[in-house]
N, C-alpha and C. Protein backbone atom coordinates (compact mmCIF):
# COMPACT_ATOMS: atom_id res chain seq x y z
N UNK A 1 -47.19 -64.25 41.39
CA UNK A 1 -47.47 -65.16 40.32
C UNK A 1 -48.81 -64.89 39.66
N UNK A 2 -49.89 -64.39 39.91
CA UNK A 2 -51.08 -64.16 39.70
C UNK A 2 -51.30 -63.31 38.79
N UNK A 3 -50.14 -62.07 38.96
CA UNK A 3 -49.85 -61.04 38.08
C UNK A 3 -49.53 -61.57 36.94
N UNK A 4 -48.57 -62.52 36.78
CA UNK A 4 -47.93 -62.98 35.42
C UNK A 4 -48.89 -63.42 34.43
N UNK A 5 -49.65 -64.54 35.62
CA UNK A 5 -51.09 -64.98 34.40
C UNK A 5 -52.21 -64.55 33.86
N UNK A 6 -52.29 -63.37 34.84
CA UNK A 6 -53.14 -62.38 33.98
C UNK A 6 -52.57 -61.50 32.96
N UNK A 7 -51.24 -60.87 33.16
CA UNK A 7 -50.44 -60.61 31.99
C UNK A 7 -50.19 -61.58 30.64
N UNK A 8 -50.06 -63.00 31.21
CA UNK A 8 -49.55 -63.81 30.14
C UNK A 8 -50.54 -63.49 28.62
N UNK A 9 -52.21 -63.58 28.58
CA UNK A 9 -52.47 -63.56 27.22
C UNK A 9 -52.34 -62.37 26.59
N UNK A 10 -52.07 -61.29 27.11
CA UNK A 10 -51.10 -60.00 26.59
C UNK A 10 -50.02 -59.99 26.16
N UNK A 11 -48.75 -60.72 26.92
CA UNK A 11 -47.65 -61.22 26.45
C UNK A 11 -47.99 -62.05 25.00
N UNK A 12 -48.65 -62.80 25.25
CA UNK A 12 -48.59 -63.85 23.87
C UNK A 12 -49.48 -63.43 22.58
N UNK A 13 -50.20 -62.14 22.62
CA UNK A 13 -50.32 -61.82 21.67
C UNK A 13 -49.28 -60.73 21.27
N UNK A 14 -49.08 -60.43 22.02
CA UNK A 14 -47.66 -59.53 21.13
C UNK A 14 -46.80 -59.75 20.95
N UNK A 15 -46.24 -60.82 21.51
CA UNK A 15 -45.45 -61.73 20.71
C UNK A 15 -45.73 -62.18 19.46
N UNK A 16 -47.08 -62.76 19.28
CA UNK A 16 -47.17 -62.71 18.17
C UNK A 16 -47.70 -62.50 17.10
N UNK A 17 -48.15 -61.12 17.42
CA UNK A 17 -48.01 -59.71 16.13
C UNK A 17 -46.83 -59.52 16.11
N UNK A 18 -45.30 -59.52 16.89
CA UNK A 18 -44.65 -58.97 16.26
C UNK A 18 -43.95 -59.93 15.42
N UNK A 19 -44.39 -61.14 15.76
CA UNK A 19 -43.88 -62.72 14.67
C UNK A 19 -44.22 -62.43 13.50
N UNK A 20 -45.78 -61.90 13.44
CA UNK A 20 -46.65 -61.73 12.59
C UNK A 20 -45.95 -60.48 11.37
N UNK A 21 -45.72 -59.64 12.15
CA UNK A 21 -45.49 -58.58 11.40
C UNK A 21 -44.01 -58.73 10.84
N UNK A 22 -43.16 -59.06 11.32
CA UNK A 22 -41.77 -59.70 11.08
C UNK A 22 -41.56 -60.14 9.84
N UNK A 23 -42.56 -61.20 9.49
CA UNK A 23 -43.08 -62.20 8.65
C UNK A 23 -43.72 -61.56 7.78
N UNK A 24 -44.25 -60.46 7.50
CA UNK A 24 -44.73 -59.93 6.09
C UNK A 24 -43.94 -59.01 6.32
N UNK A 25 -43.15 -57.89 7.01
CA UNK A 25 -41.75 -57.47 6.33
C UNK A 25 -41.19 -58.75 5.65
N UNK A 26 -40.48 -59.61 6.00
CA UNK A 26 -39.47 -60.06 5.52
C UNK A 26 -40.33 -60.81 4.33
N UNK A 27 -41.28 -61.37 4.14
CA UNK A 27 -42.34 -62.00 3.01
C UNK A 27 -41.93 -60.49 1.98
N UNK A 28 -42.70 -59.31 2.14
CA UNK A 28 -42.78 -58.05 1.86
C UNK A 28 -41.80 -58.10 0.19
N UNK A 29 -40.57 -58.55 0.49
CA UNK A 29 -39.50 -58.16 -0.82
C UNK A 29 -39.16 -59.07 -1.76
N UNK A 30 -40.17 -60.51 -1.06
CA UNK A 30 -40.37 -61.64 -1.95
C UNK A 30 -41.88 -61.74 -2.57
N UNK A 31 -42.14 -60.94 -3.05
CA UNK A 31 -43.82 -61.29 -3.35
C UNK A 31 -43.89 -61.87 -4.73
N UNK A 32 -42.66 -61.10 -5.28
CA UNK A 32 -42.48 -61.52 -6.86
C UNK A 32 -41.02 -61.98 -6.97
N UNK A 33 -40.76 -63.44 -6.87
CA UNK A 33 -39.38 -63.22 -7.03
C UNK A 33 -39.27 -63.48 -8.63
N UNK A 34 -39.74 -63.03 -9.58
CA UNK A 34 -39.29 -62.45 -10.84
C UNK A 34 -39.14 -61.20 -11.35
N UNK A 35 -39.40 -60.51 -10.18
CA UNK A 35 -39.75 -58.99 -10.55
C UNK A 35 -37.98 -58.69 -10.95
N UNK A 36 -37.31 -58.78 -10.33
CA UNK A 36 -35.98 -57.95 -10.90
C UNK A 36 -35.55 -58.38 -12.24
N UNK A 37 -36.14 -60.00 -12.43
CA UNK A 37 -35.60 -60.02 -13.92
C UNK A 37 -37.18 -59.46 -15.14
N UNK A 38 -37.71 -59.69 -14.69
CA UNK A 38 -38.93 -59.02 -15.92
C UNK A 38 -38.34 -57.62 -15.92
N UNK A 39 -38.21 -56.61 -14.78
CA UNK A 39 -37.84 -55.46 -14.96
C UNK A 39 -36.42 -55.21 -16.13
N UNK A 40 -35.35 -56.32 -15.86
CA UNK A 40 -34.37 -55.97 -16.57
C UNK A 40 -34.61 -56.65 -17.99
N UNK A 41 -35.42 -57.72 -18.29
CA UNK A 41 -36.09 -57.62 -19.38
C UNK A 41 -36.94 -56.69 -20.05
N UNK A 42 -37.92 -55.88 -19.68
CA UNK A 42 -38.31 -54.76 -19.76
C UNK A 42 -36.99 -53.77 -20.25
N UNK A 43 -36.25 -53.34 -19.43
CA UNK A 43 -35.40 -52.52 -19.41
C UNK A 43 -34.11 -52.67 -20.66
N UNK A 44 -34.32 -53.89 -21.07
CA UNK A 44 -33.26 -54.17 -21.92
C UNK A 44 -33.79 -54.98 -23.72
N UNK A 45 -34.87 -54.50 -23.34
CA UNK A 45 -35.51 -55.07 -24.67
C UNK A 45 -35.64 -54.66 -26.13
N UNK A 46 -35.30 -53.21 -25.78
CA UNK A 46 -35.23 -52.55 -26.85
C UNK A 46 -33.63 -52.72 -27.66
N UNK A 47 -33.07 -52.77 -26.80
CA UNK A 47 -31.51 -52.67 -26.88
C UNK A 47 -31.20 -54.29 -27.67
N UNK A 48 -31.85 -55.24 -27.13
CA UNK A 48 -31.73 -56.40 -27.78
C UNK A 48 -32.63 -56.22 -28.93
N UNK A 49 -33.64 -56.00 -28.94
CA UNK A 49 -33.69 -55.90 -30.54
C UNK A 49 -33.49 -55.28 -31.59
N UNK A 50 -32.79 -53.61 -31.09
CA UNK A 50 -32.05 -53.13 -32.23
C UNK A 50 -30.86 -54.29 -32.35
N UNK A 51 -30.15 -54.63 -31.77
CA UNK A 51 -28.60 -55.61 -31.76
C UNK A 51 -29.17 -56.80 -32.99
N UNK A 52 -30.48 -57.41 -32.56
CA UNK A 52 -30.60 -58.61 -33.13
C UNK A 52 -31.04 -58.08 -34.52
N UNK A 53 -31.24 -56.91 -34.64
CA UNK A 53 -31.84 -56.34 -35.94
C UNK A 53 -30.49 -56.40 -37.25
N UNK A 54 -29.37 -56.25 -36.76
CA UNK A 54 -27.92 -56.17 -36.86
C UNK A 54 -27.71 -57.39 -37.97
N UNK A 55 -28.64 -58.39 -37.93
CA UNK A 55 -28.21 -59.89 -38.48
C UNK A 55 -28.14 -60.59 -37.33
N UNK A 56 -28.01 -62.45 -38.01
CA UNK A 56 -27.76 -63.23 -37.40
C UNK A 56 -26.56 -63.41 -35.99
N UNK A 57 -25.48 -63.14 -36.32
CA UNK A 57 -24.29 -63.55 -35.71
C UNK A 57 -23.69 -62.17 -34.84
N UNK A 58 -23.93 -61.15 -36.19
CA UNK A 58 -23.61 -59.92 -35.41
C UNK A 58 -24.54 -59.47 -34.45
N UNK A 59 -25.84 -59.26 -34.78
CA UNK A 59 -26.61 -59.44 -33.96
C UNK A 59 -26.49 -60.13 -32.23
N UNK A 60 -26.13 -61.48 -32.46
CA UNK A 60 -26.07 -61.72 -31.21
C UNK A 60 -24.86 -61.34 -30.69
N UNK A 61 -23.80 -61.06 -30.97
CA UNK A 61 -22.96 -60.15 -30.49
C UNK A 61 -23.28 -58.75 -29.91
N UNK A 62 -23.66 -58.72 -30.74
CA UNK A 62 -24.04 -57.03 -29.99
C UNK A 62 -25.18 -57.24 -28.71
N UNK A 63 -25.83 -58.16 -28.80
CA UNK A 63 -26.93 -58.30 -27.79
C UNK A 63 -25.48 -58.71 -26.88
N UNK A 64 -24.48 -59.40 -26.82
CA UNK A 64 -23.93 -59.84 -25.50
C UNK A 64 -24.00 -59.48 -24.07
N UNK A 65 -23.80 -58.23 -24.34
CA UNK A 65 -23.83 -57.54 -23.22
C UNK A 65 -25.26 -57.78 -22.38
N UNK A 66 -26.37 -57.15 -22.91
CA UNK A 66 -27.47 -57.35 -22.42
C UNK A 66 -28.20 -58.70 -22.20
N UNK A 67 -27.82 -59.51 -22.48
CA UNK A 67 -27.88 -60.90 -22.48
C UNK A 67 -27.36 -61.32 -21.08
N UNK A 68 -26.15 -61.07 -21.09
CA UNK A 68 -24.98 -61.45 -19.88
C UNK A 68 -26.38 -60.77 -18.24
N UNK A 69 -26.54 -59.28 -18.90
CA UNK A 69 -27.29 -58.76 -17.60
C UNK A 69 -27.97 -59.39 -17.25
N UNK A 70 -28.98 -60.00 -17.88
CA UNK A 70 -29.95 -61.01 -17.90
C UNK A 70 -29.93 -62.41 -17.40
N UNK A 71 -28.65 -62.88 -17.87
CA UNK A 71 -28.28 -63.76 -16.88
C UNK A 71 -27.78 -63.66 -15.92
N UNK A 72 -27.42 -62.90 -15.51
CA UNK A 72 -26.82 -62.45 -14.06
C UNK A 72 -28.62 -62.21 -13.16
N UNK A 73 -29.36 -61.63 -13.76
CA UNK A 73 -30.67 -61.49 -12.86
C UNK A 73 -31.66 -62.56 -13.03
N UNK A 74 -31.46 -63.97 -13.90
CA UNK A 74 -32.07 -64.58 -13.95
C UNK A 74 -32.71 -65.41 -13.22
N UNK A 75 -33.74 -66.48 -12.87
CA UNK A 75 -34.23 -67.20 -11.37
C UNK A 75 -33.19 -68.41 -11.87
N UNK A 76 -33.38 -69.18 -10.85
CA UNK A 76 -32.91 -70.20 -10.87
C UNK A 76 -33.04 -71.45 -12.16
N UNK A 77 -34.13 -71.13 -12.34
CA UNK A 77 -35.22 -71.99 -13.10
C UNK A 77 -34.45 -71.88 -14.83
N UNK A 78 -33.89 -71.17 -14.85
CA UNK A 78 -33.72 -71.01 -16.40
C UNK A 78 -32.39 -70.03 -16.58
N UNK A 79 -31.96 -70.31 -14.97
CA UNK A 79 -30.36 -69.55 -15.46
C UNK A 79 -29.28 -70.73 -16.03
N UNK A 80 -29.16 -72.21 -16.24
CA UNK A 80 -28.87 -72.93 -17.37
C UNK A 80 -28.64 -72.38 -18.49
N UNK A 81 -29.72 -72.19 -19.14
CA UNK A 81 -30.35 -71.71 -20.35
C UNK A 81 -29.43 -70.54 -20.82
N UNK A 82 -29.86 -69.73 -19.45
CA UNK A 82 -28.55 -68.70 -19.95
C UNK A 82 -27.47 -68.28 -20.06
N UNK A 83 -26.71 -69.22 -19.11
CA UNK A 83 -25.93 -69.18 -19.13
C UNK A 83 -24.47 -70.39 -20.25
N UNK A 84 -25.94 -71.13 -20.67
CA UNK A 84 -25.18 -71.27 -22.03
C UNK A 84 -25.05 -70.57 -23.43
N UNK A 85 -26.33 -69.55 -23.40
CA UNK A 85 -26.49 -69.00 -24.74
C UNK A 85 -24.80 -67.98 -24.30
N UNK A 86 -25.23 -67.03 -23.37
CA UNK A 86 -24.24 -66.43 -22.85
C UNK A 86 -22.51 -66.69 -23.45
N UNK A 87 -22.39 -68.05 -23.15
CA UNK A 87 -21.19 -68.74 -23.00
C UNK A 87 -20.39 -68.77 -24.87
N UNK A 88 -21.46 -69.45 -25.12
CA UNK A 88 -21.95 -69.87 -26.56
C UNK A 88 -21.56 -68.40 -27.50
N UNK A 89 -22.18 -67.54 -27.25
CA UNK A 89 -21.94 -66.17 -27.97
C UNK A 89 -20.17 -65.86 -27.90
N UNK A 90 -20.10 -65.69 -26.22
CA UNK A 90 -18.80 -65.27 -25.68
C UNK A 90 -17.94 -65.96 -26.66
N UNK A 91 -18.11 -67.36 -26.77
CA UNK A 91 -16.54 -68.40 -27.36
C UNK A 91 -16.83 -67.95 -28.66
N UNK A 92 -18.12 -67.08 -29.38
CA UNK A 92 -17.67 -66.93 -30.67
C UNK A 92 -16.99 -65.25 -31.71
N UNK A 93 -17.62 -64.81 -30.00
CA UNK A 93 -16.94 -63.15 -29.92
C UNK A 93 -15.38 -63.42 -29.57
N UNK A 94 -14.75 -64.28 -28.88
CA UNK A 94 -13.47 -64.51 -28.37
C UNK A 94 -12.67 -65.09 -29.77
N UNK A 95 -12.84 -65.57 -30.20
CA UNK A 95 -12.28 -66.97 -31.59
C UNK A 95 -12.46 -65.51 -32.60
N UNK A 96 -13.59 -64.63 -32.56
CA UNK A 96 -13.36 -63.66 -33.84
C UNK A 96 -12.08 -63.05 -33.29
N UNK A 97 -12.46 -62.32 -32.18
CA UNK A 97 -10.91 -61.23 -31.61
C UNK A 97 -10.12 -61.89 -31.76
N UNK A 98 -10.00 -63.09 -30.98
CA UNK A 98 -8.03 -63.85 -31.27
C UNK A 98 -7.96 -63.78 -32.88
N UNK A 99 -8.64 -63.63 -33.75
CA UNK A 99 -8.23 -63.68 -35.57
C UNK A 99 -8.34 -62.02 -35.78
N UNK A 100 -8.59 -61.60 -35.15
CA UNK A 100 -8.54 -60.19 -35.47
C UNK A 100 -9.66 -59.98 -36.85
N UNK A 101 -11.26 -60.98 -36.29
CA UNK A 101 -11.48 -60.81 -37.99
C UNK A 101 -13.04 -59.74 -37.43
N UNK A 102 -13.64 -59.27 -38.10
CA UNK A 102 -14.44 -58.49 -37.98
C UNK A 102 -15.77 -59.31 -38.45
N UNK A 103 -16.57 -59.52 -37.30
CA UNK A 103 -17.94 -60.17 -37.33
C UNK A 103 -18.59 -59.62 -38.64
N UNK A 104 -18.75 -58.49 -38.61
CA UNK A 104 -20.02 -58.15 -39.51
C UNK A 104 -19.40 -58.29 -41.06
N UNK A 105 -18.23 -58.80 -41.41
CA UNK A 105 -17.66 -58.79 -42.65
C UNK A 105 -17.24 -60.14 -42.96
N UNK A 106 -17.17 -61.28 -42.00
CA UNK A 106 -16.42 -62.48 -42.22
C UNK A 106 -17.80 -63.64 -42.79
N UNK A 107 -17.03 -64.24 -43.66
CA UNK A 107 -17.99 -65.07 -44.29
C UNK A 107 -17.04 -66.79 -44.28
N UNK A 108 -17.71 -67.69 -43.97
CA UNK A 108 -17.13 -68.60 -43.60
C UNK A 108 -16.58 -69.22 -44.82
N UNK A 109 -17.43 -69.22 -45.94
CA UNK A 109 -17.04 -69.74 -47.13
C UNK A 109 -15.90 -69.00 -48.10
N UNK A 110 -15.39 -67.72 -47.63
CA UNK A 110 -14.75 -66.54 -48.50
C UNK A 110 -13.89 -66.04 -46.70
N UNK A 111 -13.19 -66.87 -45.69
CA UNK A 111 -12.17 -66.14 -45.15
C UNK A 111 -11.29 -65.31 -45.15
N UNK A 112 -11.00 -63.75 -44.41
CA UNK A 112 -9.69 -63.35 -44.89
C UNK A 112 -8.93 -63.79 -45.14
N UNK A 113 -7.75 -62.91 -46.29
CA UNK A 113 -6.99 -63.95 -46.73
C UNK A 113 -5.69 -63.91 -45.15
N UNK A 114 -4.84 -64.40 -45.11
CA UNK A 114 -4.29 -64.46 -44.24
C UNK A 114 -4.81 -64.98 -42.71
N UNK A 115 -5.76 -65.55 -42.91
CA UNK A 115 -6.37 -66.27 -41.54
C UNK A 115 -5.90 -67.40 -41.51
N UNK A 116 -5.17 -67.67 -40.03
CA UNK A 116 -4.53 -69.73 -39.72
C UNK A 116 -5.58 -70.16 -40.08
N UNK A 117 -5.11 -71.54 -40.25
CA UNK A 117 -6.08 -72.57 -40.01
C UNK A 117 -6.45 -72.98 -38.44
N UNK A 118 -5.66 -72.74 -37.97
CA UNK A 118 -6.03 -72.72 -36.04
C UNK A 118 -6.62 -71.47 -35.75
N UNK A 119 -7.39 -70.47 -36.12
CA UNK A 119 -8.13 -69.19 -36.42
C UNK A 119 -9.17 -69.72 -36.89
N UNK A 120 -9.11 -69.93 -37.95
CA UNK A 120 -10.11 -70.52 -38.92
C UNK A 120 -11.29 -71.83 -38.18
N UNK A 121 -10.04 -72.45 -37.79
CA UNK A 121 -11.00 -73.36 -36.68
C UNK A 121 -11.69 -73.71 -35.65
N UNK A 122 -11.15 -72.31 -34.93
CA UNK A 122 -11.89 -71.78 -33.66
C UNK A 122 -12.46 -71.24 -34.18
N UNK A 123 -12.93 -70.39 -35.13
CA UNK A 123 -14.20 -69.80 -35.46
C UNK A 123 -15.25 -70.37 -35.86
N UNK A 124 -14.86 -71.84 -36.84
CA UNK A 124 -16.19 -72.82 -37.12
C UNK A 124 -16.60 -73.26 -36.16
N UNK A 125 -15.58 -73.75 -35.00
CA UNK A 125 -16.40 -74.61 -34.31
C UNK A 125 -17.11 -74.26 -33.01
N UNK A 126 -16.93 -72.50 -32.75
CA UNK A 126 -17.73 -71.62 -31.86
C UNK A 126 -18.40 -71.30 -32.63
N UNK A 127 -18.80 -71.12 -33.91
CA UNK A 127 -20.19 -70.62 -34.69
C UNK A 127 -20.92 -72.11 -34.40
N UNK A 128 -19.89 -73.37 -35.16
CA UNK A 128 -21.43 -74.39 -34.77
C UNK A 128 -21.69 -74.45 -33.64
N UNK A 129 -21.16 -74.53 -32.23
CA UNK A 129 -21.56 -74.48 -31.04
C UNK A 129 -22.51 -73.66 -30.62
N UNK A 130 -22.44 -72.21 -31.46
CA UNK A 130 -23.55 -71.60 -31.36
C UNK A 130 -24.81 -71.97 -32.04
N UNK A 131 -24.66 -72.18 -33.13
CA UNK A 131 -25.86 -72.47 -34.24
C UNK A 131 -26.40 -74.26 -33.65
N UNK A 132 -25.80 -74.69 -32.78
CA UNK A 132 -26.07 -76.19 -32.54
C UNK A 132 -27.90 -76.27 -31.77
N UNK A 133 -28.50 -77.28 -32.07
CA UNK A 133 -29.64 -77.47 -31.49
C UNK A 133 -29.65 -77.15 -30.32
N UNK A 134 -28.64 -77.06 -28.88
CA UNK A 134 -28.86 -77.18 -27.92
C UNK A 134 -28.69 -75.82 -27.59
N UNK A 135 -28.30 -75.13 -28.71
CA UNK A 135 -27.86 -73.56 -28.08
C UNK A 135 -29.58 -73.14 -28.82
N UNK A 136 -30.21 -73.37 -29.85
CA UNK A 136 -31.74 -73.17 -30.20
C UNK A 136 -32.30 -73.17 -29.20
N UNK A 137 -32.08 -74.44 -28.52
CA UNK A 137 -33.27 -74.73 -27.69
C UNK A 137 -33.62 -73.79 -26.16
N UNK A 138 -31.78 -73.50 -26.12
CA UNK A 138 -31.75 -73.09 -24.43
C UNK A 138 -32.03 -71.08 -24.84
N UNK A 139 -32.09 -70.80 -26.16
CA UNK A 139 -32.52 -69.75 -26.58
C UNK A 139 -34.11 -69.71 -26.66
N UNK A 140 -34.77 -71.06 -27.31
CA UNK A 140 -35.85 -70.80 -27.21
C UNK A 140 -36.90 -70.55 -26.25
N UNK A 141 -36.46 -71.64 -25.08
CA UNK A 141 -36.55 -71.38 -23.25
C UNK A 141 -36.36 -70.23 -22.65
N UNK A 142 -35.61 -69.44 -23.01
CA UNK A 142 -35.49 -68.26 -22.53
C UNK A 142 -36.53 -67.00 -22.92
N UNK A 143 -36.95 -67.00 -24.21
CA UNK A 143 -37.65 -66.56 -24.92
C UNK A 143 -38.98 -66.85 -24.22
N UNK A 144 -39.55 -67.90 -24.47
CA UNK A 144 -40.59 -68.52 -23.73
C UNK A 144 -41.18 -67.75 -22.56
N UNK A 145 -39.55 -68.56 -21.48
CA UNK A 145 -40.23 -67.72 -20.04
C UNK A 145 -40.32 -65.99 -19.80
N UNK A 146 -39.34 -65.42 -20.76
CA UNK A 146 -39.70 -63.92 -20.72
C UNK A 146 -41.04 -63.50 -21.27
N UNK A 147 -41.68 -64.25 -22.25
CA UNK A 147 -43.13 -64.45 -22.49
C UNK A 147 -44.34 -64.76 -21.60
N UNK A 148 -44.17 -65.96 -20.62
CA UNK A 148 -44.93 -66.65 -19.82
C UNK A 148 -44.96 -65.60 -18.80
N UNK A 149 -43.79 -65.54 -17.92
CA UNK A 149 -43.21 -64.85 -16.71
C UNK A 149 -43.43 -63.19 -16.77
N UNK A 150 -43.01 -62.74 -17.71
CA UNK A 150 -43.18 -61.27 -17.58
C UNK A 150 -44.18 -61.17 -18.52
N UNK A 151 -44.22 -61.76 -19.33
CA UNK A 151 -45.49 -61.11 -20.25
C UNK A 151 -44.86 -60.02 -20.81
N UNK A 152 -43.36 -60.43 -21.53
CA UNK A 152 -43.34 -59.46 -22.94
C UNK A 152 -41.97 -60.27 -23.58
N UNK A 153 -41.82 -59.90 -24.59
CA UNK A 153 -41.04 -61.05 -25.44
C UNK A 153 -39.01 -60.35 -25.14
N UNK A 154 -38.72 -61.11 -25.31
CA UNK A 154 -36.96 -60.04 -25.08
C UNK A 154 -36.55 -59.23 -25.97
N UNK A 155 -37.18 -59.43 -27.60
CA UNK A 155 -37.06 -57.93 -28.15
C UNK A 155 -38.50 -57.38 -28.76
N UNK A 156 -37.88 -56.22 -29.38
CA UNK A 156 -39.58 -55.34 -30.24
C UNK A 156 -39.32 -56.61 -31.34
C-alpha cells in the first residue's frame, strides 16, 4: 500500500495532462466555429456578384446555387435567414420553369402571350414573396453578419 501513495501524485498528474491535452485536441477544431462559413463566403463571393450583376431577379437566380451552399454552412444564428432567402428564390425559379417562361425576358406587366392565368399567378405571388419586407430583411441579416463575422461583404 505505501507504494501506491507514493505513486498516487504521479498517477494524478497524468491523468490529468492527458484530460488536459484531450481537451485542446478536441477544443483544437472549434476555435472558430465560423471559419467554414466565412471560408465559403470568401470562396463564393465572386460568383455571387457576377450573378447579382445579372439584374434584379435574374440575378438572384443565378446566385441560387451559391446561396443554397451558404446555407447549408451557415451557424445556427442566422441559418433562418437563409434559409428563407434560399426558399424564397427557389419558389420563384420553380413558378418560372412550371411556365416555361425565361427569367431574364419576362416582364410582369407585358407576359408571354400564351401564359395561364394559374402560371401567371404563381409567378406574382413568388416574385412578391420574394420582393416582400421579410425576404429584405432576412437578406439584409445575412449581409450584415458576412460583414461583422468574416469581415467581407457576400459580393465584389
Amino acid at each position: 500500500m505505501p507504494s501506491v501513495r507514493r505513486h498516487l501524485p504521479l498517477l494524478l498528474l497524468a491523468v490529468a495532462a492527458v484530460l488536459v491535452a484531450g481537451f485542446l485536441v478536441v477544443r483544437g477544431g472549434e476555435d472558430d466555429p465560423f471559419a467554414d462559413y466565412c471560408s465559403e463566403i470568401a470562396d463564393r463571393r465572386e460568383d455571387v456578384g457576377a450573378a447579382l450583376s445579372a439584374g434584379e431577379t435574374t440575378g438572384l437566380l443565378r446566385a441560387l446555387p451559391s446561396f443554397a451552399a451558404l446555407a447549408e454552412e451557415s451557424p445556427d444564428d442566422i441559418r433562418a435567414d437563409w434559409t428563407l432567402v434560399v426558399e424564397r428564390i427557389a419558389d420563384l425559379e420553380e413558378a418560372l420553369d412550371a411556365a416555361g417562361v425565361d427569367p431574364a425576358t419576362y416582364r410582369p406587366d407585358a407576359p408571354p402571350s400564351g401564359l395561364g392565368d394559374d402560371d401567371r399567378t404563381a409567378i406574382e405571388t413568388a416574385a412578391v414573396r420574394l420582393g416582400s419586407q421579410e425576404t429584405a430583411t432576412a437578406l439584409a441579416r445575412v449581409e450584415q453578419q458576412a460583414r461583422d463575422v468574416c469581415k467581407t461583404p457576400l459580393s465584389l
